[in-house]
C-alpha atoms as a PDB file:
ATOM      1  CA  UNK A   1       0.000   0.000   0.000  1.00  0.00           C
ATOM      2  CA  UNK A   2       2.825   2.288   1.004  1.00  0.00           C
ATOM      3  CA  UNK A   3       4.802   1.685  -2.589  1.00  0.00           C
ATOM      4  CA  UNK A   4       1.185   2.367  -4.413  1.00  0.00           C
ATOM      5  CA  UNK A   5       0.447   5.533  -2.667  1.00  0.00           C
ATOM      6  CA  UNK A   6       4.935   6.397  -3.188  1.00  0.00           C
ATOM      7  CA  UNK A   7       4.006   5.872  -7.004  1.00  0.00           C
ATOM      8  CA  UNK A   8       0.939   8.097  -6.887  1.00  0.00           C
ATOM      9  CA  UNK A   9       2.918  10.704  -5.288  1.00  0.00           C
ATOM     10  CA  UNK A  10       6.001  10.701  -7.838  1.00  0.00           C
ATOM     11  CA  UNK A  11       3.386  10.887 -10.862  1.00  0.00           C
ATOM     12  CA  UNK A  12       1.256  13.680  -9.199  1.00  0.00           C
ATOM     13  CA  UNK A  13       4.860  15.817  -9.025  1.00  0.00           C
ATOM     14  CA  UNK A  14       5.774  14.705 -12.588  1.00  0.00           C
ATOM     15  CA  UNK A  15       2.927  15.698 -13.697  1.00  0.00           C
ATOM     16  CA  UNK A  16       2.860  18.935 -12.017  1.00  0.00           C
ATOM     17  CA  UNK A  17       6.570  19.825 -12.845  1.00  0.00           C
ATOM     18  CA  UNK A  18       5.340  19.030 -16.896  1.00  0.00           C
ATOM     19  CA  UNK A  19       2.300  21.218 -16.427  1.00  0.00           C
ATOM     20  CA  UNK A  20       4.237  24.074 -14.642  1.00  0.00           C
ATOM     21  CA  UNK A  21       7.634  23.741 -17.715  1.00  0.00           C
ATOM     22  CA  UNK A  22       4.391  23.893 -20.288  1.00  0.00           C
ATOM     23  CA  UNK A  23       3.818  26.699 -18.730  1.00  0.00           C
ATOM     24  CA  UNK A  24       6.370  28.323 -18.130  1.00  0.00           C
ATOM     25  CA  UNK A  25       7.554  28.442 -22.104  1.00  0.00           C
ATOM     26  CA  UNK A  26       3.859  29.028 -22.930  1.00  0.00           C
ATOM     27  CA  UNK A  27       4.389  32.205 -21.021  1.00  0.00           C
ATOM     28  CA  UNK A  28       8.022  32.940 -22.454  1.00  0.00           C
ATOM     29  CA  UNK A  29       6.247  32.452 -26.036  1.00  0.00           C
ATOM     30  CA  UNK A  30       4.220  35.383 -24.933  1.00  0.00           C
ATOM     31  CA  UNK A  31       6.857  37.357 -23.914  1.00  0.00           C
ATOM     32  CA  UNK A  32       8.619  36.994 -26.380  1.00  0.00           C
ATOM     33  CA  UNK A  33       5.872  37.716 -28.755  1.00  0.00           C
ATOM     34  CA  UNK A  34       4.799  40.894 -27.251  1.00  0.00           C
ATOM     35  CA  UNK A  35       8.101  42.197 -26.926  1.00  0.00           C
ATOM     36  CA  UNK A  36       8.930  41.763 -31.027  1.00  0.00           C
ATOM     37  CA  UNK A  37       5.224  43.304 -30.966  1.00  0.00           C
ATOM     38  CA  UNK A  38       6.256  46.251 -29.224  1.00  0.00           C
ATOM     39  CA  UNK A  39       9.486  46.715 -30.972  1.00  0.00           C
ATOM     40  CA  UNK A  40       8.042  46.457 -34.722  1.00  0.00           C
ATOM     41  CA  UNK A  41       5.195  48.648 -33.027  1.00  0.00           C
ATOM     42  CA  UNK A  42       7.658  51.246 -32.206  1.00  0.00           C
ATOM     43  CA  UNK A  43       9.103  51.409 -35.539  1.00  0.00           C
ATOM     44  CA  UNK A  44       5.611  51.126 -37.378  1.00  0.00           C
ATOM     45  CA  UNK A  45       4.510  54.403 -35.326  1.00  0.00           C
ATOM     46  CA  UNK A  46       8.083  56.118 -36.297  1.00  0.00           C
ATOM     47  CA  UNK A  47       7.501  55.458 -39.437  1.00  0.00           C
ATOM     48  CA  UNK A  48       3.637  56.572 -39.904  1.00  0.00           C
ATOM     49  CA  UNK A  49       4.670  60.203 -38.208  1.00  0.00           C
ATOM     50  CA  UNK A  50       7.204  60.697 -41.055  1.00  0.00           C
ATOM     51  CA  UNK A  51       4.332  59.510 -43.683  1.00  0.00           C
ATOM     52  CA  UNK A  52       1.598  61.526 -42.380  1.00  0.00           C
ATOM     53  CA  UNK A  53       3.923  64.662 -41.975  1.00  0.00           C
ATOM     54  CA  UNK A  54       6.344  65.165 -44.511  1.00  0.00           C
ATOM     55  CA  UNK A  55       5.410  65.954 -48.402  1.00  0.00           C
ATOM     56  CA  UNK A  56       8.222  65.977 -51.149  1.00  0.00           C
ATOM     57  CA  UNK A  57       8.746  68.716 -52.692  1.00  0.00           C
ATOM     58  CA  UNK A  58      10.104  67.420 -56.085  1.00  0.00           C
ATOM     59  CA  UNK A  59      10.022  64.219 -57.873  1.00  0.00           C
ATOM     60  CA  UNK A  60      12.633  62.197 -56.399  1.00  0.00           C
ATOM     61  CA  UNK A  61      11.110  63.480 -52.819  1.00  0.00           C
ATOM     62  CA  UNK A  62       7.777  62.698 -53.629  1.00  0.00           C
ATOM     63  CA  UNK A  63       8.845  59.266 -55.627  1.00  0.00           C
ATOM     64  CA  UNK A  64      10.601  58.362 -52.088  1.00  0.00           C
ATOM     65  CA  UNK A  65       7.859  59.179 -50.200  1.00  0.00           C
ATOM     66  CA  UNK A  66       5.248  57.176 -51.623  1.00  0.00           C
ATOM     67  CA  UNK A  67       7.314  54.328 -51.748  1.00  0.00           C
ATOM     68  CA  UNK A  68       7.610  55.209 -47.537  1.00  0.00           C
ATOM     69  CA  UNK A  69       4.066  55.024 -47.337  1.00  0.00           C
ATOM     70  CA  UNK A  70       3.555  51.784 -49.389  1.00  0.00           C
ATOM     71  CA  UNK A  71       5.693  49.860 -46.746  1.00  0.00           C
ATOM     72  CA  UNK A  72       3.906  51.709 -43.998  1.00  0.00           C
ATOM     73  CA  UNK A  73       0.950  50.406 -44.779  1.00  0.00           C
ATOM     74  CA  UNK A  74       2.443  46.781 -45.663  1.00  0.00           C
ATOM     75  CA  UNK A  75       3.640  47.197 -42.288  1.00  0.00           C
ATOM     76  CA  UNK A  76       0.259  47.582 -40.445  1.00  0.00           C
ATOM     77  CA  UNK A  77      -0.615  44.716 -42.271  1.00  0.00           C
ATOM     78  CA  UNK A  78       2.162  42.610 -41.154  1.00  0.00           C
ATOM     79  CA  UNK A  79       1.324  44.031 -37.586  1.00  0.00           C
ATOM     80  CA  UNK A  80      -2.317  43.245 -37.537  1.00  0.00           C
ATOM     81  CA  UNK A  81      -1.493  39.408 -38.725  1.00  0.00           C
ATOM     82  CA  UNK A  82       2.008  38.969 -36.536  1.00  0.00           C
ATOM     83  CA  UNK A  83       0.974  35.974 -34.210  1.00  0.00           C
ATOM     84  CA  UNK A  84       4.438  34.763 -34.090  1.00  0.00           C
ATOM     85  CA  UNK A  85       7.965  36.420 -33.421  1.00  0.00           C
ATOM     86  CA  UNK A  86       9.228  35.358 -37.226  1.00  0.00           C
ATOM     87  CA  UNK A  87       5.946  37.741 -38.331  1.00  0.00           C
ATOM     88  CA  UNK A  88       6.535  40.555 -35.741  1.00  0.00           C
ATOM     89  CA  UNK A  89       9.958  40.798 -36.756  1.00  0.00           C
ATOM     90  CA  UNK A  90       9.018  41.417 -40.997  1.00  0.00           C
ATOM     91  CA  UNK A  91       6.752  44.131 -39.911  1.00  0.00           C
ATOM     92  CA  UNK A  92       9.494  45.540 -38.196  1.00  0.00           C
ATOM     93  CA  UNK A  93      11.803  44.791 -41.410  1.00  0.00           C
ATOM     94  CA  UNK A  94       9.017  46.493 -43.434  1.00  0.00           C
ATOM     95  CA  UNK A  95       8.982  50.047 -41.410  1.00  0.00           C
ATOM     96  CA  UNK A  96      12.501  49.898 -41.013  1.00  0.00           C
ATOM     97  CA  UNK A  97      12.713  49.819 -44.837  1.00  0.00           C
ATOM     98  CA  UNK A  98      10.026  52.587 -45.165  1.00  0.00           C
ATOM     99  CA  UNK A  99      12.437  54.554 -42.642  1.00  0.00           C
ATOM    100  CA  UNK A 100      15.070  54.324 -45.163  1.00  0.00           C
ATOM    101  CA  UNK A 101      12.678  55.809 -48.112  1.00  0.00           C
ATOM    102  CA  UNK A 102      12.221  58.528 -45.878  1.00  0.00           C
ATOM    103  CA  UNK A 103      16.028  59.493 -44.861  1.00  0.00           C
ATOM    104  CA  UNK A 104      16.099  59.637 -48.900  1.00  0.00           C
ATOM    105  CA  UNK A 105      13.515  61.721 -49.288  1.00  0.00           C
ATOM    106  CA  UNK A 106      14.795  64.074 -46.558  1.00  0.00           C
ATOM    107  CA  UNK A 107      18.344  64.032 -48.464  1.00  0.00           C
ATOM    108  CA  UNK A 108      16.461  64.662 -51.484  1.00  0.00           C
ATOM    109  CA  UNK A 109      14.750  67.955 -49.855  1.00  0.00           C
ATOM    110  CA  UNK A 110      17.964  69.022 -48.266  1.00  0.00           C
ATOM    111  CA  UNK A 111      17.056  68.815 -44.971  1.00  0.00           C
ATOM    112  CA  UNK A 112      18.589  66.726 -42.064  1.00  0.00           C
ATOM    113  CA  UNK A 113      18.164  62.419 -42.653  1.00  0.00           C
ATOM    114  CA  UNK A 114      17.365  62.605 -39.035  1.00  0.00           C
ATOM    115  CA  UNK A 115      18.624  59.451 -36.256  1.00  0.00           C
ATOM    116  CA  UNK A 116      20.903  56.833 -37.919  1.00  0.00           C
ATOM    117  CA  UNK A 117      18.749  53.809 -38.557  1.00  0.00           C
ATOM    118  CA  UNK A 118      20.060  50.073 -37.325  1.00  0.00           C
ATOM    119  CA  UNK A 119      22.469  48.198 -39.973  1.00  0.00           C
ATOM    120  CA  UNK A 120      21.337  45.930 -42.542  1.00  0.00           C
ATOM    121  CA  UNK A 121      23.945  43.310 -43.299  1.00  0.00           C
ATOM    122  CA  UNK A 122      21.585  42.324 -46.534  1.00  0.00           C
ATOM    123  CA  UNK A 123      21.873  46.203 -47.617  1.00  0.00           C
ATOM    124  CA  UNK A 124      25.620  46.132 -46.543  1.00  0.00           C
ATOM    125  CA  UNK A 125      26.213  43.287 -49.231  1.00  0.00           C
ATOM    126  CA  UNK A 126      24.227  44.610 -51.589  1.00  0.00           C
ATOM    127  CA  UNK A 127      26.705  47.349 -52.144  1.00  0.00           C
ATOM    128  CA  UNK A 128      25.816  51.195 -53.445  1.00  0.00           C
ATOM    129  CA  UNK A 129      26.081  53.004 -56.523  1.00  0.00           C
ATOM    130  CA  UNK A 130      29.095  55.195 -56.123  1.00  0.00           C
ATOM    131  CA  UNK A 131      28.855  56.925 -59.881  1.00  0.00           C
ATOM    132  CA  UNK A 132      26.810  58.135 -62.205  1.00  0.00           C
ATOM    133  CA  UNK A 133      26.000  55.171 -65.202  1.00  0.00           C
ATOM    134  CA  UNK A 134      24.088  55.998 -68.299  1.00  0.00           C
ATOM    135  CA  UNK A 135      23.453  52.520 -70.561  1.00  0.00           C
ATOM    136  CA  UNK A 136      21.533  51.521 -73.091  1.00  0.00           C
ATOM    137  CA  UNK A 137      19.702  47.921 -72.985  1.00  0.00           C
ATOM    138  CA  UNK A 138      17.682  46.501 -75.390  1.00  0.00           C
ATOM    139  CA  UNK A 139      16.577  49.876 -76.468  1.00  0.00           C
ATOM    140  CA  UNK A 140      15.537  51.070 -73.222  1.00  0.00           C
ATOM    141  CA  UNK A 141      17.934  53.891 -71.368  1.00  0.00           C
ATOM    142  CA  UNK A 142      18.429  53.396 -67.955  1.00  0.00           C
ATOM    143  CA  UNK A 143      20.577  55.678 -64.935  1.00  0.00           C
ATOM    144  CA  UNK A 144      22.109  55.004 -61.349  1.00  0.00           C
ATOM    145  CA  UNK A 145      23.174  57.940 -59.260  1.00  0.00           C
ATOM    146  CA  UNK A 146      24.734  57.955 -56.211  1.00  0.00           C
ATOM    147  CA  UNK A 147      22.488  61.361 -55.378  1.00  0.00           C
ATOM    148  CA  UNK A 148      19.065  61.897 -56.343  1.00  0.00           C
ATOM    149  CA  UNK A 149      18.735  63.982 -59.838  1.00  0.00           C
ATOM    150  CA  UNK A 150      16.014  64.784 -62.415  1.00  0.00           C
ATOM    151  CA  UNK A 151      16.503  61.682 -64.648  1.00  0.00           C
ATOM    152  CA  UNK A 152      16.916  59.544 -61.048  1.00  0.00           C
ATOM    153  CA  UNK A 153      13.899  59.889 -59.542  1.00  0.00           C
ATOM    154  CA  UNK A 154      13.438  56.363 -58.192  1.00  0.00           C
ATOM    155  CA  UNK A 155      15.360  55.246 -54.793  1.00  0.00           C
ATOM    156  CA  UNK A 156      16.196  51.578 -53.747  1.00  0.00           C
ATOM    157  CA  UNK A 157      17.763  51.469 -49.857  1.00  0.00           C
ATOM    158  CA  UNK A 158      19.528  48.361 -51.272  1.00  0.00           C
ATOM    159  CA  UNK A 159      18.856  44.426 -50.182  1.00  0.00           C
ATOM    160  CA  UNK A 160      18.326  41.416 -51.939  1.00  0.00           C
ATOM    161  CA  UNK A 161      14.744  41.239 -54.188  1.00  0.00           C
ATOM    162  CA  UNK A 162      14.007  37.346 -55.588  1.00  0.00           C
ATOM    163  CA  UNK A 163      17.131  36.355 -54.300  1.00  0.00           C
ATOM    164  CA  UNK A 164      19.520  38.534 -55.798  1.00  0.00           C
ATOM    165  CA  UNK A 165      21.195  41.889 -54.374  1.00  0.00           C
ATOM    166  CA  UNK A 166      20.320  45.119 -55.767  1.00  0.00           C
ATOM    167  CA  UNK A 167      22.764  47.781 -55.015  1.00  0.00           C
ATOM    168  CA  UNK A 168      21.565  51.164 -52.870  1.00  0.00           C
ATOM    169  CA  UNK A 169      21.098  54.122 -55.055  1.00  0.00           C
ATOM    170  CA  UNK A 170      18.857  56.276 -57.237  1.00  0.00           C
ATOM    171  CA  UNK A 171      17.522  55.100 -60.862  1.00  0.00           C
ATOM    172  CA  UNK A 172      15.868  55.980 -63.410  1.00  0.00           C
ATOM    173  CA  UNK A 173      13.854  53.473 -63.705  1.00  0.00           C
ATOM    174  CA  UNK A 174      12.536  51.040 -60.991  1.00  0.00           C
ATOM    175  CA  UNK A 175      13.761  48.004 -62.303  1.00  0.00           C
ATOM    176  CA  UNK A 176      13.767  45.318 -59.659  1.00  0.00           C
ATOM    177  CA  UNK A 177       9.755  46.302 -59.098  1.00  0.00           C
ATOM    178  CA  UNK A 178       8.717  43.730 -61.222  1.00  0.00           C
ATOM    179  CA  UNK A 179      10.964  40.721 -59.763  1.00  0.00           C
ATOM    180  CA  UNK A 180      10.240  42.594 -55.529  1.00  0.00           C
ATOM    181  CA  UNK A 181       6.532  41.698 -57.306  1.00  0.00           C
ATOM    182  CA  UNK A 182       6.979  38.167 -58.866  1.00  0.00           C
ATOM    183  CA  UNK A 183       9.259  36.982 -56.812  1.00  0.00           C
ATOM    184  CA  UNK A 184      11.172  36.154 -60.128  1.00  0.00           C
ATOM    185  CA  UNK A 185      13.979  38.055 -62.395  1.00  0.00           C
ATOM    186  CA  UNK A 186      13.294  38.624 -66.048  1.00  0.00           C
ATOM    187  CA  UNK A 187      15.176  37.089 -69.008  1.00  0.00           C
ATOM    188  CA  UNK A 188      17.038  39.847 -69.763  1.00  0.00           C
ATOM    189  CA  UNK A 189      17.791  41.446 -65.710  1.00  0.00           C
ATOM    190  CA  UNK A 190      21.442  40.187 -65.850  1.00  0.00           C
ATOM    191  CA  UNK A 191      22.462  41.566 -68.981  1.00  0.00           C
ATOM    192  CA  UNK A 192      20.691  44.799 -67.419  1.00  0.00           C
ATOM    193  CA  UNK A 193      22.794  44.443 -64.061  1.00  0.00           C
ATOM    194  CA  UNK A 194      26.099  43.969 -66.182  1.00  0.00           C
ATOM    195  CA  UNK A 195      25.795  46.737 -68.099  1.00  0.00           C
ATOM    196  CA  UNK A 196      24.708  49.376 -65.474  1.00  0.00           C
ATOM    197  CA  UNK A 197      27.239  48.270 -62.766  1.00  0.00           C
ATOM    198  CA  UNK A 198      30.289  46.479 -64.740  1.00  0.00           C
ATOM    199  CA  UNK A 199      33.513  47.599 -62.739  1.00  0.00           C
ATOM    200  CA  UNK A 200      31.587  49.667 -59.855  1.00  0.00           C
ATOM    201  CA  UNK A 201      33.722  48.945 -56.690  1.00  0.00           C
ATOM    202  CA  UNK A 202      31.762  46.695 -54.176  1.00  0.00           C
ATOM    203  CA  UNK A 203      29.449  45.414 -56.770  1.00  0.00           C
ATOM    204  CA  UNK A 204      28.800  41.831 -57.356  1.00  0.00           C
ATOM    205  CA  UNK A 205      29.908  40.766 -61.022  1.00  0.00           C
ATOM    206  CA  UNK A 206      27.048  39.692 -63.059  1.00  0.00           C
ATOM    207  CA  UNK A 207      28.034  36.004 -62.900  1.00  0.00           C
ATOM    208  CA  UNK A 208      28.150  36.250 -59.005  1.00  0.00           C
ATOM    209  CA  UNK A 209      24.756  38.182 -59.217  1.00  0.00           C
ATOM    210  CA  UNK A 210      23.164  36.223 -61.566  1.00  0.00           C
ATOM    211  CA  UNK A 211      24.338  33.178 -59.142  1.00  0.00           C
ATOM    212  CA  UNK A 212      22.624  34.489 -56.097  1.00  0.00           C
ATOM    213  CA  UNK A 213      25.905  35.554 -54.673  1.00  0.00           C
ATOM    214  CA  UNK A 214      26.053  38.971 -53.312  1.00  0.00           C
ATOM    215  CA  UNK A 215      29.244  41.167 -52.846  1.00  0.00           C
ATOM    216  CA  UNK A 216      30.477  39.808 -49.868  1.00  0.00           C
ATOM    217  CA  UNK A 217      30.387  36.278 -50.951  1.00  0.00           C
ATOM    218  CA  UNK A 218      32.006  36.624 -54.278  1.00  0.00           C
ATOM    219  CA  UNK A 219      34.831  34.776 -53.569  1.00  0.00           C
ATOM    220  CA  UNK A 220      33.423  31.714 -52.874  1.00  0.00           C
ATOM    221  CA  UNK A 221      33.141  31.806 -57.123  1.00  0.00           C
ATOM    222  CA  UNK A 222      37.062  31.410 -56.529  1.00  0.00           C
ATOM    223  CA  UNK A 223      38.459  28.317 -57.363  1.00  0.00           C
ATOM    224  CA  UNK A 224      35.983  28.275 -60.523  1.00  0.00           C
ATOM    225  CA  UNK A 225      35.586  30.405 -63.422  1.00  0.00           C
ATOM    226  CA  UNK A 226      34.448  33.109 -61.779  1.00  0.00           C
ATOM    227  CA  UNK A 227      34.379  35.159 -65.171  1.00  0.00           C
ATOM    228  CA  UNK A 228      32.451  32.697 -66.978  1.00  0.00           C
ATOM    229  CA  UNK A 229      31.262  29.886 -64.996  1.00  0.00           C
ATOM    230  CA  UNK A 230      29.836  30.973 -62.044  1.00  0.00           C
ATOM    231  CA  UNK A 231      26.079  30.522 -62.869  1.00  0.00           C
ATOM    232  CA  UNK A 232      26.325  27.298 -62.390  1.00  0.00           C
ATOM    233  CA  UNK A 233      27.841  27.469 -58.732  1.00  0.00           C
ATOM    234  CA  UNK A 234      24.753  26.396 -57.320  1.00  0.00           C
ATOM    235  CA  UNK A 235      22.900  24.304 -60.216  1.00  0.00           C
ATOM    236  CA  UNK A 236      20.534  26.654 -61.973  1.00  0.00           C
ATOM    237  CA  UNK A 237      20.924  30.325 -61.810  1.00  0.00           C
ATOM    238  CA  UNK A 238      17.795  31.049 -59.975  1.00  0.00           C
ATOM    239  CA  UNK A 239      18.316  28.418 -57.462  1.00  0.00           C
ATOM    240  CA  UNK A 240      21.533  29.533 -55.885  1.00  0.00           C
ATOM    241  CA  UNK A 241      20.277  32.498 -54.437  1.00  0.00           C
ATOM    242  CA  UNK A 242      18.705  30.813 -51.074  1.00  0.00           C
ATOM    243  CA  UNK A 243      17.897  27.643 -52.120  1.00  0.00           C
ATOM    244  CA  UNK A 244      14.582  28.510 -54.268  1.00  0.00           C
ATOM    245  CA  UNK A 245      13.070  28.129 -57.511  1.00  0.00           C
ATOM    246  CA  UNK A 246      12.508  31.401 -59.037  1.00  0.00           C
ATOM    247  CA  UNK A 247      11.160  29.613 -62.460  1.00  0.00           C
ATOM    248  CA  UNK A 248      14.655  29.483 -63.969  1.00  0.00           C
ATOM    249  CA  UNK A 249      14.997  32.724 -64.071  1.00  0.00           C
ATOM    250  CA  UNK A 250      11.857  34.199 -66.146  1.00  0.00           C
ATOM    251  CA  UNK A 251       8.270  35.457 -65.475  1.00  0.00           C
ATOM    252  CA  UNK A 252       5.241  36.277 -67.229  1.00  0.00           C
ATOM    253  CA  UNK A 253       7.017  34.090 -70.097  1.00  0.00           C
ATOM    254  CA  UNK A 254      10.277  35.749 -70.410  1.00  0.00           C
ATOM    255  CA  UNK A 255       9.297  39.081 -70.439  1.00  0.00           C
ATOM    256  CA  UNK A 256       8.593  41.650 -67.519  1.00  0.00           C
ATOM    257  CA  UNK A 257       4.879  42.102 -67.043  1.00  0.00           C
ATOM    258  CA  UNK A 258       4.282  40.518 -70.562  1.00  0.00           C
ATOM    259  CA  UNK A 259       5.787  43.221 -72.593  1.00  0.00           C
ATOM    260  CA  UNK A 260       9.698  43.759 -73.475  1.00  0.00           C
ATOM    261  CA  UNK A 261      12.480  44.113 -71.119  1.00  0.00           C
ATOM    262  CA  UNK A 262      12.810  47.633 -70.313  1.00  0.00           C
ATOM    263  CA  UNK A 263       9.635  48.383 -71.192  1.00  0.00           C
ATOM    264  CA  UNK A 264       7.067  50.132 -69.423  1.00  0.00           C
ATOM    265  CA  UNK A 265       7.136  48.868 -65.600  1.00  0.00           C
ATOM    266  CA  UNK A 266       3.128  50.153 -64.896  1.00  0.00           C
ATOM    267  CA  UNK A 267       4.816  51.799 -61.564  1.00  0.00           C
END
């Protein structure tokens, strides 16, 4: 009788201790959620107060700032649907990107970017323009500027869209939109990237870019052809990028948005 009720006992605690640890992380989940809540919050709110009170006062201003205000609301979207600490944290990454819009559309205006914003190693890699580039591809002009100007109206803070690293700077033409929208590059986006940022210091290559490599990993290509080879580091172009299948490299057929490369975007 005495072992029986001994037995009893030890289960009743083991059970107890399980219910209490179940607890106890249950809680920490919480915690943990709320707190990325708060913090992506806190940025979300930042962000809206530049939206809602500064206008641009010329293109490239105004171009920056709507692109602010796209990710703010993409950010109270995130916010409203976060029920994990993964979700919490890509509304954060979403205002935190909107932020950066904004300290370019302050630039832009003249005035003061205002508080440094937290490092990006993705934008870090990415590299920036550093000069002015004027090319021609498949009969479509295209710009990069360092500095916002009247034929680079459109900024990018820099990061990798569909796998692939597109450099921080101001364009003349949005041309990652269409692949930040698909989730795939067009046919012709490499021969774009080569042109526009052949020999720019801190730049992937085109192989390395077309790859899925970004600046800071370019010499992993060593050892290879880097010059000629490297699209086939990691199997198909497309794939090497982070390990997904961005349709070999094409969308809408071939072609951005149905039409020719470089033609109109619809943005």
């Amino acid at each position: 009788m005495g072992t029986t009720i001994t037995v009893i006992v030890l289960l009743l605690i083991i059970v107890a201790g399980a219910t209490y640890l179940v607890r106890s992380q249950a809680q920490a989940k919480r915690r943990q959620l709320e707190d990325a809540k708060a913090e992506a919050r806190r940025w979300v709110e930042r962000l809206g107060g530049q939206v809602l009170n500064l206008t641009g006062t010329d293109t490239a201003s105004q171009q920056a700032m709507a692109d602010a205000s796209e990710r703010y609301n993409a950010a109270g979207s995130e916010m409203e649907r976060a029920e994990t600490v993964e979700q919490a944290h890509l509304a954060k990454k979403t205002a935190l990107e909107g932020l950066y819009y904004v300290r370019a559309a302050r630039t832009a205006m003249g005035l003061d970017p205002g508080p440094a914003l937290p490092d990006d190693p993705e934008r870090e890699r990415a590299g920036k323009v550093t000069e002015h580039r004027s090319v021609d591809v498949e009969g479509q002009h295209y710009e990069a500027s360092p500095q916002p100007t009247a034929s680079t109206p459109h900024y990018y803070p820099g990061g990798r869209v569909a796998g692939r690293p597109v450099p921080q700077g101001w364009y003349s033409e949005p041309w990652w939109k269409p692949a930040l929208v698909a989730g795939a590059w067009g046919f012709g986006s490499m021969l774009l990237f080569s042109t526009m940022f052949s020999g720019m210091a801190g730049i992937p290559s085109a192989a390395a870019w077309e790859a899925g490599y970004d600046a800071g990993q370019e010499d992993a290509l060593e050892g290879g052809d880097a010059g000629g080879d490297a699209g086939d580091a990691g199997g198909d172009a497309g794939d090497a990028g982070g390990g997904e299948d961005f349709g070999g490299g094409d969308f809408g057929g071939g072609d951005f948005g149905g039409g020719d490369f470089g033609g109109d975007f619809g943005f």
